[in-house]
N, C-alpha and C. Protein backbone atom coordinates (compact mmCIF):
# COMPACT_ATOMS: atom_id res chain seq x y z
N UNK A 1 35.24 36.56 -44.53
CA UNK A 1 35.63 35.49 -43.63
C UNK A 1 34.89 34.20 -44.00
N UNK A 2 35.69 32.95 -44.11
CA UNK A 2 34.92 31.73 -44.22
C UNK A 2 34.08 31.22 -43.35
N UNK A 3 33.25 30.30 -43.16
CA UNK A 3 32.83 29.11 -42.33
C UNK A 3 33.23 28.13 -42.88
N UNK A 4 34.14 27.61 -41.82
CA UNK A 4 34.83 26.41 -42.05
C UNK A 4 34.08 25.14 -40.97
N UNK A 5 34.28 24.44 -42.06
CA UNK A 5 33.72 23.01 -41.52
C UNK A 5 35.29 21.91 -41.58
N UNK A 6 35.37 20.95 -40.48
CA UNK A 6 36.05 20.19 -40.26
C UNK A 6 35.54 18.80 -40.17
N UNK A 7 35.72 17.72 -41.15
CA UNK A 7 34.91 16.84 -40.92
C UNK A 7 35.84 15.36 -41.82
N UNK A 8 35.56 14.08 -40.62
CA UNK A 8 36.05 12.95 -41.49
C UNK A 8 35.34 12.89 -42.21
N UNK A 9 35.95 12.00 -43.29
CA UNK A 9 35.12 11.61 -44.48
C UNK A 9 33.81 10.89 -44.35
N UNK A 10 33.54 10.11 -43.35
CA UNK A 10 32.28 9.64 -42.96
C UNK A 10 31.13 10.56 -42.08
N UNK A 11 31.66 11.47 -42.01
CA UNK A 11 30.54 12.67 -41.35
C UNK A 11 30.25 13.02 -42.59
N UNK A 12 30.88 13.28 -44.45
CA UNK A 12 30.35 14.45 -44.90
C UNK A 12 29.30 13.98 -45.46
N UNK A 13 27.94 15.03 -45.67
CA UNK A 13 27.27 14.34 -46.59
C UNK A 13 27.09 14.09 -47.90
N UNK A 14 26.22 13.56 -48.28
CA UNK A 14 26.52 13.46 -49.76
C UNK A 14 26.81 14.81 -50.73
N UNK A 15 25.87 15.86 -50.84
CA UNK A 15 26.25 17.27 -50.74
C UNK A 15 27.63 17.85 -51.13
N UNK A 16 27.95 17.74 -49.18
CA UNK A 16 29.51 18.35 -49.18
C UNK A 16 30.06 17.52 -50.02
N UNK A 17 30.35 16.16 -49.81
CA UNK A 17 31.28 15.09 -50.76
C UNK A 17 30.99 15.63 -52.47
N UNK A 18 29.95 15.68 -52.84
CA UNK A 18 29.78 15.94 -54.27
C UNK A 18 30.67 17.67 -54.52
N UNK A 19 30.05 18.64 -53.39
CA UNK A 19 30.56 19.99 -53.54
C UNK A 19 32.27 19.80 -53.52
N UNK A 20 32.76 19.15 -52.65
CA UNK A 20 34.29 18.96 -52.59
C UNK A 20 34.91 18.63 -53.99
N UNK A 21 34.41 17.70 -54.11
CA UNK A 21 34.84 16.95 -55.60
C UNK A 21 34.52 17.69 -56.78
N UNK A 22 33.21 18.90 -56.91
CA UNK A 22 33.06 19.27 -57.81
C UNK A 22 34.09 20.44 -58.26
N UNK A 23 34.59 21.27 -56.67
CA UNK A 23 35.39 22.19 -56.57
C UNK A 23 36.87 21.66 -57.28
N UNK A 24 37.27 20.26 -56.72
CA UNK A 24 38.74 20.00 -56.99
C UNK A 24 38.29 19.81 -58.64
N UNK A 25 37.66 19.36 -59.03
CA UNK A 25 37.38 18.93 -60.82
C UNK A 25 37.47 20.38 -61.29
N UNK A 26 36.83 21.54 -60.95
CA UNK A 26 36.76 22.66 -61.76
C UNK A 26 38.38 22.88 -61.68
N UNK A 27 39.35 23.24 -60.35
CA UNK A 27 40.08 23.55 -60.61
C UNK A 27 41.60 23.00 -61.17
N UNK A 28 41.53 22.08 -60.12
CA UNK A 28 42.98 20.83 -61.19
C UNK A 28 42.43 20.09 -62.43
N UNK A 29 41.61 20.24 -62.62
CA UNK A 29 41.43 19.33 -64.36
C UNK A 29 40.98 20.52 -65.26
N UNK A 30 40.01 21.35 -65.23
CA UNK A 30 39.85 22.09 -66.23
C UNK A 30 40.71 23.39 -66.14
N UNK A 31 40.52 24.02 -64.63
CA UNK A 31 41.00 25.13 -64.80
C UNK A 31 42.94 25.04 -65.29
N UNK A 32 43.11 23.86 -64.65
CA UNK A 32 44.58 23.60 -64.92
C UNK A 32 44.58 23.01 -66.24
N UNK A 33 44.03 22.61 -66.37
CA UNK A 33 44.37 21.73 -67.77
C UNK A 33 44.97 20.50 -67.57
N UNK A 34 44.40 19.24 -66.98
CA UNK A 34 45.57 19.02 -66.13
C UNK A 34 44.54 17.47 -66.02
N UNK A 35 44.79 16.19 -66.86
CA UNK A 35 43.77 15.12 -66.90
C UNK A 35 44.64 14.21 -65.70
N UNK A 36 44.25 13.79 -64.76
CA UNK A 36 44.62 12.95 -63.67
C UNK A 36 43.55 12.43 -62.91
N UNK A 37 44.05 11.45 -62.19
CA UNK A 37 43.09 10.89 -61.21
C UNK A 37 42.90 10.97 -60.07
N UNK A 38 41.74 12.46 -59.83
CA UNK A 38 41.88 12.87 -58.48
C UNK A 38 41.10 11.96 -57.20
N UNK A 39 40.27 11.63 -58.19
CA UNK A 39 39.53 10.22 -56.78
C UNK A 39 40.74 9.54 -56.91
N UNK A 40 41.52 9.30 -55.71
CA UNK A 40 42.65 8.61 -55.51
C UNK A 40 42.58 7.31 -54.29
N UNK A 41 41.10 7.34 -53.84
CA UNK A 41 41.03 6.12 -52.73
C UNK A 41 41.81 7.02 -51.64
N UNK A 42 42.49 8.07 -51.39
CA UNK A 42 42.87 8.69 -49.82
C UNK A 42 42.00 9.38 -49.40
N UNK A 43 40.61 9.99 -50.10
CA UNK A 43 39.64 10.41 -49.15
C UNK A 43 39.27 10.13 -47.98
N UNK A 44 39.05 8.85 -47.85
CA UNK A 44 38.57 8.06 -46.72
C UNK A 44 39.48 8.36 -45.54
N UNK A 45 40.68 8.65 -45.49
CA UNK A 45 41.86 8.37 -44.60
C UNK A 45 41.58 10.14 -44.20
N UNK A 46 41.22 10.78 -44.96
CA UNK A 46 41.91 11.97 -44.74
C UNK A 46 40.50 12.64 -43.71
N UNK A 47 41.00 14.15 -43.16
CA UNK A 47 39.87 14.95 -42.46
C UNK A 47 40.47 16.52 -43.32
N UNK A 48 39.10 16.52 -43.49
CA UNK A 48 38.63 17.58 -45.17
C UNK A 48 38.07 18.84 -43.90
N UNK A 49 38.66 20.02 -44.55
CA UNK A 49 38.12 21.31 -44.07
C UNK A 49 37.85 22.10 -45.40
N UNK A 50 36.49 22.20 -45.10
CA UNK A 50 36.01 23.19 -46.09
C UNK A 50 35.38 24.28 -45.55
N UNK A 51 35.63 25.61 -46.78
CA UNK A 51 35.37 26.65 -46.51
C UNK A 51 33.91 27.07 -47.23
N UNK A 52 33.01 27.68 -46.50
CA UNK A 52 32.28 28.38 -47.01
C UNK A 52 32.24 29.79 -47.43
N UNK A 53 31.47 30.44 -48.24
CA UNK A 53 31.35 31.61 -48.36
C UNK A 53 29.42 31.50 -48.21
N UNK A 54 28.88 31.98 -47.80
CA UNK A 54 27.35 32.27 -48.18
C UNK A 54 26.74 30.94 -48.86
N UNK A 55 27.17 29.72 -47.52
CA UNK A 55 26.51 28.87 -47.72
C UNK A 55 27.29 27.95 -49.10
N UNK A 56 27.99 28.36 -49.98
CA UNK A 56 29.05 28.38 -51.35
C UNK A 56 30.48 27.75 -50.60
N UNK A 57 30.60 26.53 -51.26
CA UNK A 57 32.27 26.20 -50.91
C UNK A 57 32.77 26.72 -51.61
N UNK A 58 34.16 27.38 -51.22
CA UNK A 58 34.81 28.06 -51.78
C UNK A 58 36.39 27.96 -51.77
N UNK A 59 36.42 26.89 -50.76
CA UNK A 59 37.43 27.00 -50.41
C UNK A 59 37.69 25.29 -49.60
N UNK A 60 38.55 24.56 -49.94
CA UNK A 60 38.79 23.25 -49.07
C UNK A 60 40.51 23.03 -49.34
N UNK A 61 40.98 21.69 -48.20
CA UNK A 61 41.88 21.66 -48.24
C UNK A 61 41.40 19.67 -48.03
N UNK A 62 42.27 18.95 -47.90
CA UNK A 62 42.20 17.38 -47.07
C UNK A 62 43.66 17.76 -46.48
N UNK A 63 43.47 17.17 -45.35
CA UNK A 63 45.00 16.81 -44.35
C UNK A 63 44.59 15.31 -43.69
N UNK A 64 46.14 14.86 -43.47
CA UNK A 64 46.68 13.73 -43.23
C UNK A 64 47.37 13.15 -41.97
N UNK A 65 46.96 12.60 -40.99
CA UNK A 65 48.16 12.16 -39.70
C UNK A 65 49.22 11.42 -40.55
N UNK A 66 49.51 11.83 -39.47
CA UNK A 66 51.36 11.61 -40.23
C UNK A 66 51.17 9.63 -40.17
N UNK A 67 51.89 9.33 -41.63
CA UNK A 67 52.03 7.95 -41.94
C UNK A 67 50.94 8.08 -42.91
N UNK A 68 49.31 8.50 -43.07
CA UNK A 68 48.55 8.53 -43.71
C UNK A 68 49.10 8.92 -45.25
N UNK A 69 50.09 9.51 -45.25
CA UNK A 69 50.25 10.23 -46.55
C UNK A 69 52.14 10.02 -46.93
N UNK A 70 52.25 11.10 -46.11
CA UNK A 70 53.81 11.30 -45.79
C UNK A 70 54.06 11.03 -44.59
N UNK A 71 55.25 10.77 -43.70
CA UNK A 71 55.78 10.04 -42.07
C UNK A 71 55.52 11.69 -41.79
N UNK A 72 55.45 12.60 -42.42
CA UNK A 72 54.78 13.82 -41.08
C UNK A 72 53.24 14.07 -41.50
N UNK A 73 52.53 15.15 -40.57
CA UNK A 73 51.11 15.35 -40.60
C UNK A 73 51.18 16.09 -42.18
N UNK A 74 50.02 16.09 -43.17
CA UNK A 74 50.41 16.60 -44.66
C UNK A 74 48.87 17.38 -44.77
N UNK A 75 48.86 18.12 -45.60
CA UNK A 75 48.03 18.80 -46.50
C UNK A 75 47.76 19.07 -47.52
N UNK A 76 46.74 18.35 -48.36
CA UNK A 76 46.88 18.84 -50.06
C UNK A 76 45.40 19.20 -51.00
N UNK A 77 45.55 18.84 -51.66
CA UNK A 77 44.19 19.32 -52.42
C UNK A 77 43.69 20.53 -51.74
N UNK A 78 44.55 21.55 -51.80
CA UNK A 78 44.34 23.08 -51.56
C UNK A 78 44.12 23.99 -52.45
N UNK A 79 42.79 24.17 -52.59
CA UNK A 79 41.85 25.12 -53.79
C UNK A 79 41.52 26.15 -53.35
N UNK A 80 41.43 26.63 -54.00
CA UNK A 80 40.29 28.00 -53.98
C UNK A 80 39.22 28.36 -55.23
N UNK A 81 38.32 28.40 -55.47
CA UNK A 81 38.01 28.86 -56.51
C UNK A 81 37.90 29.88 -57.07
N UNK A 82 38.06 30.12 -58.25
CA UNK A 82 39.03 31.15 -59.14
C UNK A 82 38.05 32.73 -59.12
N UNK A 83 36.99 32.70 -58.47
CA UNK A 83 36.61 33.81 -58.70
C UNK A 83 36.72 34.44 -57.24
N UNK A 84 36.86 33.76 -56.15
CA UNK A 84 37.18 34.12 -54.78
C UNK A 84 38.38 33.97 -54.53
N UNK A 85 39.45 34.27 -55.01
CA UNK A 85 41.00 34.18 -54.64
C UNK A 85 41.29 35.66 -54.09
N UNK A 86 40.46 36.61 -54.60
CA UNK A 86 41.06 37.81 -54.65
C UNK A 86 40.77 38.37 -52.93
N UNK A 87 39.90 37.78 -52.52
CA UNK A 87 39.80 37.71 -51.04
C UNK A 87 40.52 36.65 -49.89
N UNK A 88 41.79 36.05 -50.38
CA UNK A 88 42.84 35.72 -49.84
C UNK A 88 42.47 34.19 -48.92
N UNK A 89 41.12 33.82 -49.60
CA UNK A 89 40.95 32.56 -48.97
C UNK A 89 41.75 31.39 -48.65
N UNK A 90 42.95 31.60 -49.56
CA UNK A 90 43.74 30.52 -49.28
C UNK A 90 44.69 30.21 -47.75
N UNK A 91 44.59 31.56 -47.45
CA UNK A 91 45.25 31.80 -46.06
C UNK A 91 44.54 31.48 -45.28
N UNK A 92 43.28 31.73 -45.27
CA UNK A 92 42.21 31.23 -44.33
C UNK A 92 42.24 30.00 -44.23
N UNK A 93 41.66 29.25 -45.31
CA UNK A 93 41.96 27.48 -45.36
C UNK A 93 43.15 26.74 -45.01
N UNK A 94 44.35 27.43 -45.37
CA UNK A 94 45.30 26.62 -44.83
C UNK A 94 45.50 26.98 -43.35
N UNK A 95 45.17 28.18 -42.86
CA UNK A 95 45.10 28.41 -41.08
C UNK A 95 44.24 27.13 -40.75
N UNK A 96 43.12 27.03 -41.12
CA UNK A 96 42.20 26.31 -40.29
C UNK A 96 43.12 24.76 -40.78
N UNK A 97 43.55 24.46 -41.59
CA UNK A 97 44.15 23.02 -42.01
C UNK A 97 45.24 22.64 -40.83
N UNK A 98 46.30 23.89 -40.57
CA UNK A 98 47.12 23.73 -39.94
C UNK A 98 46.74 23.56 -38.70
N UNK A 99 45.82 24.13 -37.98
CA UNK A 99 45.24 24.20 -36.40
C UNK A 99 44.19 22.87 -36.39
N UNK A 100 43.44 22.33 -37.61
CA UNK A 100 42.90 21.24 -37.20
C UNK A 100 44.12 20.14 -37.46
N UNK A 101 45.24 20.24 -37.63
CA UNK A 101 46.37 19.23 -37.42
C UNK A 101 46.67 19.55 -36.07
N UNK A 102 47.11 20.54 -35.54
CA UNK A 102 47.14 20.90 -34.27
C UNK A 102 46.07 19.82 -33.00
N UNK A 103 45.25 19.99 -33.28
CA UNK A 103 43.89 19.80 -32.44
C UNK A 103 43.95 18.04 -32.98
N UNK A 104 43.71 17.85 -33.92
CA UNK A 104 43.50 16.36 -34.40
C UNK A 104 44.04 15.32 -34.06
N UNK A 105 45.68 15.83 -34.30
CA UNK A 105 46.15 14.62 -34.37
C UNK A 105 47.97 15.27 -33.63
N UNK A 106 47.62 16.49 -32.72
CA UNK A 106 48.61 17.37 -31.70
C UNK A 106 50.00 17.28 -32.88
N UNK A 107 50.30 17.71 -33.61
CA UNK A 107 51.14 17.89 -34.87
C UNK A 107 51.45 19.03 -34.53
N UNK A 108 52.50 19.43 -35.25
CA UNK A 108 53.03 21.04 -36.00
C UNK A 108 54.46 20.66 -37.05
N UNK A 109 54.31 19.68 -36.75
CA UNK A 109 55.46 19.61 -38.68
C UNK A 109 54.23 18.88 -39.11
N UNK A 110 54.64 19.43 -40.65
CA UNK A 110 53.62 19.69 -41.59
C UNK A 110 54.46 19.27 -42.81
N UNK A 111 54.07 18.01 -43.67
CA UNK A 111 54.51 18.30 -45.40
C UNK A 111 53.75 18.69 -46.21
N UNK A 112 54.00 19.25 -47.30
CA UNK A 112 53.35 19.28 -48.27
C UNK A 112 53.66 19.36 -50.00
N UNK A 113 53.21 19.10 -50.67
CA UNK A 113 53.76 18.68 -52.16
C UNK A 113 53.01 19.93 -53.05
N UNK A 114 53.82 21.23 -53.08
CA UNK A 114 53.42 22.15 -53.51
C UNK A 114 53.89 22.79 -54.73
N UNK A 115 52.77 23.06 -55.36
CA UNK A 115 52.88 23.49 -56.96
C UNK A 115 53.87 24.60 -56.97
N UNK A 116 54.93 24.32 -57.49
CA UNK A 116 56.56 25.68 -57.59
C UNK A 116 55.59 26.78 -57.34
N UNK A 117 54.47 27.36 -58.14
CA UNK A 117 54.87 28.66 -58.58
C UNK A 117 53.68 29.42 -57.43
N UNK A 118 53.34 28.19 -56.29
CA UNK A 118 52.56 29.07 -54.73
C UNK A 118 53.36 28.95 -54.06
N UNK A 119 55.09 29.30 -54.60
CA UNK A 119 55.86 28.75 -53.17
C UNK A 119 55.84 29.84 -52.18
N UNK A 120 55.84 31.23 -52.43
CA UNK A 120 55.82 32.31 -51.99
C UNK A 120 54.47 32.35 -50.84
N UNK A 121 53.45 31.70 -51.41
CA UNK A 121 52.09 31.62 -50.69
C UNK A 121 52.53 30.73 -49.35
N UNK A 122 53.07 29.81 -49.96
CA UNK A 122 53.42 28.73 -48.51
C UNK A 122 54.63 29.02 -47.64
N UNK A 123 55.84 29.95 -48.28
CA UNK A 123 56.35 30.92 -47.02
C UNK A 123 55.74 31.70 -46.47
N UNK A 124 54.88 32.01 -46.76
CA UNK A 124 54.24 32.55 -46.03
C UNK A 124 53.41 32.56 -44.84
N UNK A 125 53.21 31.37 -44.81
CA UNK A 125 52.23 30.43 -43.90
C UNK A 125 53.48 30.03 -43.57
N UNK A 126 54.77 29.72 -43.32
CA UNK A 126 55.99 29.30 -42.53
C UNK A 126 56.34 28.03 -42.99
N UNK A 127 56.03 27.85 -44.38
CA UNK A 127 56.56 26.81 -44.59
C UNK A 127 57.74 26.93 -45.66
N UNK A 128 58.94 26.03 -45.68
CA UNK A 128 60.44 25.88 -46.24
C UNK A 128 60.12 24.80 -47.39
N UNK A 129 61.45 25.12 -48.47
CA UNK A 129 61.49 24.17 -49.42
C UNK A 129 62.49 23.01 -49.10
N UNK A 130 62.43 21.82 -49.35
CA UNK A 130 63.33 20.83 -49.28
C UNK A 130 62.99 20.13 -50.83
N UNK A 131 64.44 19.99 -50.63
CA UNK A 131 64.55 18.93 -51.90
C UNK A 131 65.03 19.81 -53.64
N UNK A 132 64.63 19.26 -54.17
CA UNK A 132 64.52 19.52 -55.95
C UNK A 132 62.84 19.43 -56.30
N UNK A 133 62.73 20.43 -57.20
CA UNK A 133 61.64 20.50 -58.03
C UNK A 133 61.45 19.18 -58.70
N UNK A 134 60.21 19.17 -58.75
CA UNK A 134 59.97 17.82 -59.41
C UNK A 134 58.66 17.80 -59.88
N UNK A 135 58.19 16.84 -61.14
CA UNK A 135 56.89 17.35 -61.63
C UNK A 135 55.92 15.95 -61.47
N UNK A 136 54.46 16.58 -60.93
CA UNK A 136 53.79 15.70 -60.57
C UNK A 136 52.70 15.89 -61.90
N UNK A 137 51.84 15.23 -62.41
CA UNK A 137 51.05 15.15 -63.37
C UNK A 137 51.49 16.13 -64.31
N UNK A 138 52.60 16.55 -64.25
CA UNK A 138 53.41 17.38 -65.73
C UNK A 138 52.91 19.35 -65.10
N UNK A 139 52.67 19.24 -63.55
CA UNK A 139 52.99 20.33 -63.25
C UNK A 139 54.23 20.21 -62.05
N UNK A 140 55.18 21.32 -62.23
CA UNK A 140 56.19 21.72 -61.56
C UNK A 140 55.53 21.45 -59.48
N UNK A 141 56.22 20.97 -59.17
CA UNK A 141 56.11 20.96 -57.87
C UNK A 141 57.50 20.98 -56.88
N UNK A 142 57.21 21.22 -55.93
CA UNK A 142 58.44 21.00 -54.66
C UNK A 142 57.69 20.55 -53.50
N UNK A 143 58.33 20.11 -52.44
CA UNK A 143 58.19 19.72 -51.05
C UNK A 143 58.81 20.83 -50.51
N UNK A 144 57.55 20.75 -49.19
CA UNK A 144 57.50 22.05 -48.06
C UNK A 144 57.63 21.47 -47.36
N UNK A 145 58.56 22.30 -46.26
CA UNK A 145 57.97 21.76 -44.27
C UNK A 145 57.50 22.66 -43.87
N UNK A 146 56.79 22.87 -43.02
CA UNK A 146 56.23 24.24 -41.42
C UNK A 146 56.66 22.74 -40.68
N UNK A 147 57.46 23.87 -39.87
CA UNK A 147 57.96 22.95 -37.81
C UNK A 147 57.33 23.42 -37.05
């Protein structure tokens, strides 16, 4: 089970902010292979839930009030790191993402811009495909809803 922390960007400390960032760098740039520009200036806007394991992030997501990102409430930069997947953290993190949209900002439609090949992961969590595949930094993606 995680400890999840919920926090604007001006609560985190330097720490978490460095641990967040170090997590998204291991996994969309190296582990993906994948050169982009993840400091994107929407940190600030967004409220970041991260997961712990034993004190160890392991797990984060950022979500968005709706207009912040997309015209509905959104969720992205959803990691896990690669040696804790096998304990299903991703379900955990996106529960707590979806319920601090709930609580935050009283939401329950949800977008999100999800890599094709977790689409199965995000029906799962109740979310639908809309649209056409389409590729964002030269990986395959689609758009989700949860209502």
């Amino acid at each position: 089970m995680l400890d999840i922390k919920t926090k604007f960007f001006k609560a985190l400390t330097t720490q978490e902010l460095y641990d967040l960032l170090q997590l998204r760098s291991e996994v969309f740039v190296v582990e993906q292979n994948c050169v982009y520009q993840d400091v994107d200036g929407k940190d600030q806007k967004a409220l970041h839930i991260l997961g712990y394991k034993n004190d160890q992030l392991v797990a984060y997501t950022r979500v968005f009030k709706p207009g912040d990102y997309f015209n509905e409430a959104s969720i992205g930069r959803v990691v896990v790191k690669e040696k804790e997947r096998q304990y299903k953290f991703g379900y955990d993190i996106m529960k707590a993402s979806i319920e601090a949209i709930k609580n935050h900002y009283n939401k329950t439609l949800i977008r999100i811009s999800a890599q094709t090949y977790l689409k199965r992961f995000y029906n799962n969590l109740d979310f639908i495909e809309v649209g056409e595949e389409y590729l964002e930094d030269g990986i395959p993606h689609i758009n989700m809803l949860k209502s």
